[in-house]
N, C-alpha and C. Protein backbone atom coordinates (compact mmCIF):
# COMPACT_ATOMS: atom_id res chain seq x y z
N UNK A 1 0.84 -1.17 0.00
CA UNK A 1 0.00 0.00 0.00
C UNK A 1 0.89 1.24 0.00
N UNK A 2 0.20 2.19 -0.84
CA UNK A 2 0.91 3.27 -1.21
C UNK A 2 0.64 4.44 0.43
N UNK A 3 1.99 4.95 0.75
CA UNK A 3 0.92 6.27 1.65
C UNK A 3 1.28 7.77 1.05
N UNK A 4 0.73 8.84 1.04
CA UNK A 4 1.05 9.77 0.29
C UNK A 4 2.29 10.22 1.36
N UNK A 5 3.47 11.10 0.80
CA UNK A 5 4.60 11.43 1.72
C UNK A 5 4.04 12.14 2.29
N UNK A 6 3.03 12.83 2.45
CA UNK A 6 2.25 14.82 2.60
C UNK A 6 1.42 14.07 4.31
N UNK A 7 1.58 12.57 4.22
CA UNK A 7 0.56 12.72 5.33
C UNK A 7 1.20 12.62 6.81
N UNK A 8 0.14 13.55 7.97
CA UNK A 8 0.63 14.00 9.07
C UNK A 8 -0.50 12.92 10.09
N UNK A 9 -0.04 12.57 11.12
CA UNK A 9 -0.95 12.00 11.87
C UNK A 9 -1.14 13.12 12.97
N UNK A 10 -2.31 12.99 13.69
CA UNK A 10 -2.13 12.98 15.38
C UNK A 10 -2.34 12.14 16.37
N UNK A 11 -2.06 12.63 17.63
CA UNK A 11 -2.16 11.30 18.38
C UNK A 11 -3.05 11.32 19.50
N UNK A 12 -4.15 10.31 19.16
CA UNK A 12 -5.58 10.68 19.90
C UNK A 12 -5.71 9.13 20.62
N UNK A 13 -5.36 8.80 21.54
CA UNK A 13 -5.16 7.39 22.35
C UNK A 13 -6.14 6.44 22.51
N UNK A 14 -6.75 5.82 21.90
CA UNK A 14 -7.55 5.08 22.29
C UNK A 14 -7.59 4.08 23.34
N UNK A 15 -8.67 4.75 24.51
CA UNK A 15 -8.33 4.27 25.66
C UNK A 15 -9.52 3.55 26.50
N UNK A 16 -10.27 2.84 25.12
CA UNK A 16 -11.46 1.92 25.49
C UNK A 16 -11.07 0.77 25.91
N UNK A 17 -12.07 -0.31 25.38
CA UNK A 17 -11.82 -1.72 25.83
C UNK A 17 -10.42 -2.09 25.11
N UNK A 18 -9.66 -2.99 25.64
CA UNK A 18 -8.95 -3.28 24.84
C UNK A 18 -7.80 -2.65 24.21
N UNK A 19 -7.30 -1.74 24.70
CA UNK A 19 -6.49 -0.46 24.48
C UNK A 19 -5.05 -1.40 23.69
N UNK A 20 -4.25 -0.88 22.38
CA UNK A 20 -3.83 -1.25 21.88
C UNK A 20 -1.99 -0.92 22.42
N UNK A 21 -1.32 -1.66 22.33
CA UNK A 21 0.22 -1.03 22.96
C UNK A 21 0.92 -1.26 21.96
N UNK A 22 2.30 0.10 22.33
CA UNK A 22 2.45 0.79 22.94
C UNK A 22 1.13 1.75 23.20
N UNK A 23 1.04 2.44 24.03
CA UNK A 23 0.83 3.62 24.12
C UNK A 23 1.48 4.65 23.96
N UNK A 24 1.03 5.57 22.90
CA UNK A 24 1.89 6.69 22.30
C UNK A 24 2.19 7.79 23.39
N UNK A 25 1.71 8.21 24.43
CA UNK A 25 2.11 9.50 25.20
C UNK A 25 2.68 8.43 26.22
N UNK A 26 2.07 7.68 26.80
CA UNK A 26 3.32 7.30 27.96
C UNK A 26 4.36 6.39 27.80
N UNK A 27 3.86 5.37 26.72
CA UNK A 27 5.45 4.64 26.45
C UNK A 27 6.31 4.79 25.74
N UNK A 28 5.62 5.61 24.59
CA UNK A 28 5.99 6.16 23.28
C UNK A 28 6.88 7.50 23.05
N UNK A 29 6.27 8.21 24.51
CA UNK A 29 6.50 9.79 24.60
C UNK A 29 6.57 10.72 23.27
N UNK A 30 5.48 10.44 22.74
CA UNK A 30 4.82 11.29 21.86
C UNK A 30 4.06 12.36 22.34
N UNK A 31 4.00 13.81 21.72
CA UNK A 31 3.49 14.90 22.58
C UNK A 31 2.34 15.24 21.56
N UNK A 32 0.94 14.89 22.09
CA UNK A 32 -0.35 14.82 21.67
C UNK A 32 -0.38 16.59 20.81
N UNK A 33 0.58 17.45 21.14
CA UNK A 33 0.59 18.73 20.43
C UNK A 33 1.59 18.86 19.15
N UNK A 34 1.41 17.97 19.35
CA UNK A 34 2.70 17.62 17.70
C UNK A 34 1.53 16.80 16.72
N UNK A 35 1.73 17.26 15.06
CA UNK A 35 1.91 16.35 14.69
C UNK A 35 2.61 15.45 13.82
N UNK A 36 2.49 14.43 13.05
CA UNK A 36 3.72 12.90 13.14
C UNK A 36 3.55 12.50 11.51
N UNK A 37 4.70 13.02 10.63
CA UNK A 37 4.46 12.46 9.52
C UNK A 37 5.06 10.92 9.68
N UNK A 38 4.11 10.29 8.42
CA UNK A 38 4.11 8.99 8.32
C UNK A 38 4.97 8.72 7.68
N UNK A 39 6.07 7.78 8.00
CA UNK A 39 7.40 6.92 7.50
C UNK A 39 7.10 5.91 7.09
N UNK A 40 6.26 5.24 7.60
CA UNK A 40 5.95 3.51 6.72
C UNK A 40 4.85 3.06 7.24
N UNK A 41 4.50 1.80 7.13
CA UNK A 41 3.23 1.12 7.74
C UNK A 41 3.89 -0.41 7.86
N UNK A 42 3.30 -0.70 8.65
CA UNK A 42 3.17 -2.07 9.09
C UNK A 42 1.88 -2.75 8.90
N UNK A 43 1.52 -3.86 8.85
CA UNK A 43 0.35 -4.80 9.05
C UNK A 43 0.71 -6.25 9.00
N UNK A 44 0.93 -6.18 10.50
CA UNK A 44 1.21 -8.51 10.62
C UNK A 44 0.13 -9.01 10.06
N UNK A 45 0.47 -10.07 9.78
CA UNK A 45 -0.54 -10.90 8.86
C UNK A 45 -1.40 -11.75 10.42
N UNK A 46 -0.89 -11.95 11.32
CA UNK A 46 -1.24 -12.89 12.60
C UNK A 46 -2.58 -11.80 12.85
N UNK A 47 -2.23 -10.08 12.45
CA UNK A 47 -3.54 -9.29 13.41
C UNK A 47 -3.91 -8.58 12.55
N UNK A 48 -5.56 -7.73 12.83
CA UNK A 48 -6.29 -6.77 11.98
C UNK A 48 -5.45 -5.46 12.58
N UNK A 49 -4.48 -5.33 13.54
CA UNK A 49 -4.33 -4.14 13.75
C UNK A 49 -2.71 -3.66 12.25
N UNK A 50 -2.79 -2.54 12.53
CA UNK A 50 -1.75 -1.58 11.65
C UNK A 50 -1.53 -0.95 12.07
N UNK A 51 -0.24 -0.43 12.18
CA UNK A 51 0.81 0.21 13.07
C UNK A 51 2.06 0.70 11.81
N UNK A 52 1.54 2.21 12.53
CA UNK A 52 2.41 3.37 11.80
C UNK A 52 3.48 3.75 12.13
N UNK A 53 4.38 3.84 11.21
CA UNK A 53 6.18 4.27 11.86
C UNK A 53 6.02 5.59 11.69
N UNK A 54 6.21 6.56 12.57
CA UNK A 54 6.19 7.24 13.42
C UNK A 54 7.89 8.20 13.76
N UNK A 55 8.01 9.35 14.19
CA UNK A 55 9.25 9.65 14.86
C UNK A 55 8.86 10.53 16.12
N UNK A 56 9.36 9.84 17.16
CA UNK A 56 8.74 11.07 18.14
C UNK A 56 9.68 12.00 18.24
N UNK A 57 9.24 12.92 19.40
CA UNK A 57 10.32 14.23 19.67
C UNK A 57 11.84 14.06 19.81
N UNK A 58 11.80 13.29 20.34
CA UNK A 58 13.23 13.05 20.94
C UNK A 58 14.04 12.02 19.60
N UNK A 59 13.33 12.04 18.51
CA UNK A 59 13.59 11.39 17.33
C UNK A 59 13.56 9.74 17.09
N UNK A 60 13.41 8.89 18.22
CA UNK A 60 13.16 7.97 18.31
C UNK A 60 11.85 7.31 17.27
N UNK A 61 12.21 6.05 16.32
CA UNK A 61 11.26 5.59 15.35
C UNK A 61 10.34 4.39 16.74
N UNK A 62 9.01 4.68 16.53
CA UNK A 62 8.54 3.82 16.85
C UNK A 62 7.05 3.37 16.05
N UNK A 63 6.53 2.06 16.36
CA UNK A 63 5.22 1.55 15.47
C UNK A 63 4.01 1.84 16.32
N UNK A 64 3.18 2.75 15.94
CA UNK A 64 2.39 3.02 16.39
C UNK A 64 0.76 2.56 15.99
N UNK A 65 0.19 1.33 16.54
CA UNK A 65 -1.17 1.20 16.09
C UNK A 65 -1.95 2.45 16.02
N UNK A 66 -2.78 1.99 14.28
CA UNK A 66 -3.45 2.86 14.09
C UNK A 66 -4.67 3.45 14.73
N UNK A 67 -5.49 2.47 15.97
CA UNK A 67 -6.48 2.85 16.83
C UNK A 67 -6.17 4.10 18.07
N UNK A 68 -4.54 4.69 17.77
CA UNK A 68 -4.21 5.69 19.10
C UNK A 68 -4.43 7.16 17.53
N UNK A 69 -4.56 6.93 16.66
CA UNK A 69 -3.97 7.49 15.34
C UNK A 69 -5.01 7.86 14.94
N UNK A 70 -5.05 9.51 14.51
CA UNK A 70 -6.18 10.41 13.48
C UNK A 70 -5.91 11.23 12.39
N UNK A 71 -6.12 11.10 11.19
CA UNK A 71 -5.82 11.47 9.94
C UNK A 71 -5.39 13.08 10.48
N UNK A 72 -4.21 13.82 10.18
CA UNK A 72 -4.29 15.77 10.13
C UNK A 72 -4.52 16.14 9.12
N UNK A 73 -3.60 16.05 8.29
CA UNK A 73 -4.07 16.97 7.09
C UNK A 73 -2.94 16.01 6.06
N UNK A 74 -2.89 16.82 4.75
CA UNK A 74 -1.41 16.47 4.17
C UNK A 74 -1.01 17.82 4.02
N UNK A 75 0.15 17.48 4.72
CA UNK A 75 1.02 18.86 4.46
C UNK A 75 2.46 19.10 3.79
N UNK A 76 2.70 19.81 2.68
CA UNK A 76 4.41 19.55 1.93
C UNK A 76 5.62 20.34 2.95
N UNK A 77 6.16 19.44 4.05
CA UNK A 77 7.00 19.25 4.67
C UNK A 77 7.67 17.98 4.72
N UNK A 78 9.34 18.22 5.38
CA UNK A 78 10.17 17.39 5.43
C UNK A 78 10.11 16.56 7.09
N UNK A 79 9.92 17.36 7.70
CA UNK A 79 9.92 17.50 8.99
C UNK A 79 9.27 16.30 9.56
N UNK A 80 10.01 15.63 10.52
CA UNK A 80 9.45 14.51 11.08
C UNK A 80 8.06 14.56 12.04
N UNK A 81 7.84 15.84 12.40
CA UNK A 81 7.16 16.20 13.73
C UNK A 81 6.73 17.73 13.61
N UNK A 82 5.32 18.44 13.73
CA UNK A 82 5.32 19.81 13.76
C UNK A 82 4.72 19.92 14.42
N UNK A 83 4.77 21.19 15.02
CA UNK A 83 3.78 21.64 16.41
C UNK A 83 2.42 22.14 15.63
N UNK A 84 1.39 21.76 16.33
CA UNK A 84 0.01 22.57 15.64
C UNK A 84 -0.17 23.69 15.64
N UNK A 85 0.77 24.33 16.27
CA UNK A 85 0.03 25.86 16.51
C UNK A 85 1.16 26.61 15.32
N UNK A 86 1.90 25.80 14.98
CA UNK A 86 3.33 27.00 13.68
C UNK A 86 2.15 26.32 12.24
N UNK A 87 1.52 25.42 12.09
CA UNK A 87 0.79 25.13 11.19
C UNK A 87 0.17 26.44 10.62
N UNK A 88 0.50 27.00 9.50
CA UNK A 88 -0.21 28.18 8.72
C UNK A 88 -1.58 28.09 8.54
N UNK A 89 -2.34 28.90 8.00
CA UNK A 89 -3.14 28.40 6.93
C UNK A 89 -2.97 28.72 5.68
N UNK A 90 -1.83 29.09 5.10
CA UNK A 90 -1.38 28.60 4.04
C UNK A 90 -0.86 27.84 3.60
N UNK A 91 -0.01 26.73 4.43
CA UNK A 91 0.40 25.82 4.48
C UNK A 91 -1.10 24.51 4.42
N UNK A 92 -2.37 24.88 5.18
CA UNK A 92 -2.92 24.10 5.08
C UNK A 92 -3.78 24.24 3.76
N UNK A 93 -3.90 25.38 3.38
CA UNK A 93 -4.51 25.83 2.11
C UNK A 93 -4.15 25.34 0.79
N UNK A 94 -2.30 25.36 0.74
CA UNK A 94 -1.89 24.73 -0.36
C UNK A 94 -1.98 23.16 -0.29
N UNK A 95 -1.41 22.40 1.00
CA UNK A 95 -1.98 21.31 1.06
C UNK A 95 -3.18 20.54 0.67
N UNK A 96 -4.60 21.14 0.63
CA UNK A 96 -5.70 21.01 0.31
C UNK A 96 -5.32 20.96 -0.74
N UNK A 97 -5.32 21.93 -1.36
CA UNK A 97 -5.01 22.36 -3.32
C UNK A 97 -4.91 21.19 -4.00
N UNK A 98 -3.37 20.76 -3.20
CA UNK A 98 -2.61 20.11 -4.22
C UNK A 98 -3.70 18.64 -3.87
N UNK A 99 -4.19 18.20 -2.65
CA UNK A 99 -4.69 16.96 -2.72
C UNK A 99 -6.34 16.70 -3.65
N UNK A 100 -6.16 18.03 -3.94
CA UNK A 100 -7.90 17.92 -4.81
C UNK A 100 -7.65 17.18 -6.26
N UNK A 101 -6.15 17.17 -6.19
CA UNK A 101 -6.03 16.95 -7.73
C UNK A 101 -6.90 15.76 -8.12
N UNK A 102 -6.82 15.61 -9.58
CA UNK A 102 -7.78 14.45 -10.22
C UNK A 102 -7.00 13.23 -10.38
């Protein structure tokens, strides 16, 4: 499976039944005010779960199931990690643009 380079996650924990590990803020130390472009994907064949490679702050790669995980935006950066609040809205504007394409 293809993922577009443009895409950013955030990290929203799912902390129902069944809670999936790691956990991204406490084992992971991922900072829920960041967000996490996507490096690769995983999917074991043994489970339905998928788990996203990830870089947290401190630059560390880790696999993050996709049930702690919420689509941001796509945004054209290099950057492993961005804070939400330096996010433009031109940055999110051209992002849009370019993903309308046909």
């Amino acid at each position: 499976m293809d993922i577009d380079p443009r895409l950013y996650v955030e990290i929203h924990p799912f902390d129902g039944p069944y809670p999936p590990h790691p956990h991204p803020i406490d084992e992971g130390h991922f900072d829920p005010d960041y967000v996490y472009k996507v490096l690769g994907m995983y999917n074991p064949s043994e489970t339905s779960e998928c788990y996203f490679m990830l870089a947290n702050p401190q630059r560390q790669i880790w696999f993050i199931p996709q049930r702690h995980l919420l689509a941001y935006r796509l945004i054209d950066s290099e950057e492993f990690f961005v804070p939400k609040n330096t996010i433009s809205a031109t940055t999110v504007r051209s992002a849009d643009r370019t993903s309308a394409r046909p």
